[in-house]
Protein backbone atom coordinates (compact mmCIF):
# COMPACT_ATOMS: atom_id res chain seq x y z
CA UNK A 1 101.41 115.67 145.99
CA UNK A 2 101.59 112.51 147.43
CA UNK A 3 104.45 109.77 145.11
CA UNK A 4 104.19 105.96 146.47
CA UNK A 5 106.76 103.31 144.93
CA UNK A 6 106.08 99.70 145.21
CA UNK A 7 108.45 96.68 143.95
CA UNK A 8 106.61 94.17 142.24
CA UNK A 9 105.82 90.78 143.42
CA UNK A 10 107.04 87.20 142.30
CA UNK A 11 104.83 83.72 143.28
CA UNK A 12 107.19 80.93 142.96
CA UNK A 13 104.53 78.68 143.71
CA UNK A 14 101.20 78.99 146.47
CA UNK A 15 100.19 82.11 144.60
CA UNK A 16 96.81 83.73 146.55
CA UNK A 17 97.24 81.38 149.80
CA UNK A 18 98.70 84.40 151.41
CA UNK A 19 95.48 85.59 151.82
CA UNK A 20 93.12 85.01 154.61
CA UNK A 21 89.85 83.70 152.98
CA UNK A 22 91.65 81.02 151.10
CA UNK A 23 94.17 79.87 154.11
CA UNK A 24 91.76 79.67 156.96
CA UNK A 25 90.15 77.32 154.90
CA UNK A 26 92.67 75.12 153.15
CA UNK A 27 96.04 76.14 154.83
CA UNK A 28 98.90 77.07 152.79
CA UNK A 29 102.81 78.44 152.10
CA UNK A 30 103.84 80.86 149.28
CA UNK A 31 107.62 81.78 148.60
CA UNK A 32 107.74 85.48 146.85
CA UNK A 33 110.53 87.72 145.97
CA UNK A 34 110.07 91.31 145.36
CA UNK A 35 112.02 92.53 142.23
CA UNK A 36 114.25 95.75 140.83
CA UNK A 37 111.09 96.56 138.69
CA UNK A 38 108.19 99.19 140.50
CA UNK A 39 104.83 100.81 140.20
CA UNK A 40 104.46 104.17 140.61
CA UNK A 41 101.28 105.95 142.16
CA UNK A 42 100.76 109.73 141.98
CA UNK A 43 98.30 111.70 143.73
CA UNK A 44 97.31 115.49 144.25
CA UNK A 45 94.26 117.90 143.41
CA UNK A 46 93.68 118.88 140.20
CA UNK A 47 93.16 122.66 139.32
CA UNK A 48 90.21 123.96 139.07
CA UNK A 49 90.63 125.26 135.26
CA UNK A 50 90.01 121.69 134.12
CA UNK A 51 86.77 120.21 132.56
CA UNK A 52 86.81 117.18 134.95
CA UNK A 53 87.53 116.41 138.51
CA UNK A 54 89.16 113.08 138.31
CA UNK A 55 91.56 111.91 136.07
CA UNK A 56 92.68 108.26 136.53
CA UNK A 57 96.16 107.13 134.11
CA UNK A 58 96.66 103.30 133.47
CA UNK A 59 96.38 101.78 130.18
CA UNK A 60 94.27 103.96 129.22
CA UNK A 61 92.77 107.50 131.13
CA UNK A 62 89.90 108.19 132.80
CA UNK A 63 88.58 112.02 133.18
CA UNK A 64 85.66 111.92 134.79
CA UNK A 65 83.10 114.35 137.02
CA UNK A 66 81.86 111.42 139.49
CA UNK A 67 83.49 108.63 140.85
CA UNK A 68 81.04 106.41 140.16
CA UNK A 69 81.99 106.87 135.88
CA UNK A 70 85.62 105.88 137.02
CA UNK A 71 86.59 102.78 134.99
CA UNK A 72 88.97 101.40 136.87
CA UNK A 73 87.39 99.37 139.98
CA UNK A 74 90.34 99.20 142.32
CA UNK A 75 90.53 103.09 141.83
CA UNK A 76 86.81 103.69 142.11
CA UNK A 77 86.24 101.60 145.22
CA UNK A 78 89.19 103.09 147.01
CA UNK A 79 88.32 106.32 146.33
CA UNK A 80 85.11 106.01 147.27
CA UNK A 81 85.61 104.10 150.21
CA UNK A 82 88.24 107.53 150.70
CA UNK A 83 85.13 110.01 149.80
């Protein structure tokens, strides 16, 4: 099982001009601050006694056979790009 923990974020202001398509372009600054507040990301194989192979938690859940029926896009890209 593989846990990840990542503090959240803060913009004070230039929120998106750290990244590279918008400040080769048009330059920028951003001040950020992470804070005491986190998001959590499990992973591991499921057993085999289950009716799907993928099963995706956010809001709402997402058992699925194929990655391509995962909701989710940031979860279904990565884990395809993964295979």
């Amino acid at each position: 099982m593989i846990i990840s923990r990542t503090p959240f974020r803060i913009s004070f202001f230039g929120g998106g001009t750290d990244y590279p398509v918008w400040y080769n372009e048009n330059g920028g600054s951003v001040i950020s601050a992470s804070i005491n507040k986190y998001c959590y990301i499990t992973c591991r194989y499921l057993p085999p006694f289950f009716g799907y192979k993928y099963r995706i938690v956010y809001s709402r859940r997402d058992e699925v056979q194929n990655i391509s029926d995962i909701a989710h896009p940031s979860a279904r890209e990565c884990l395809a790009f993964m295979n």
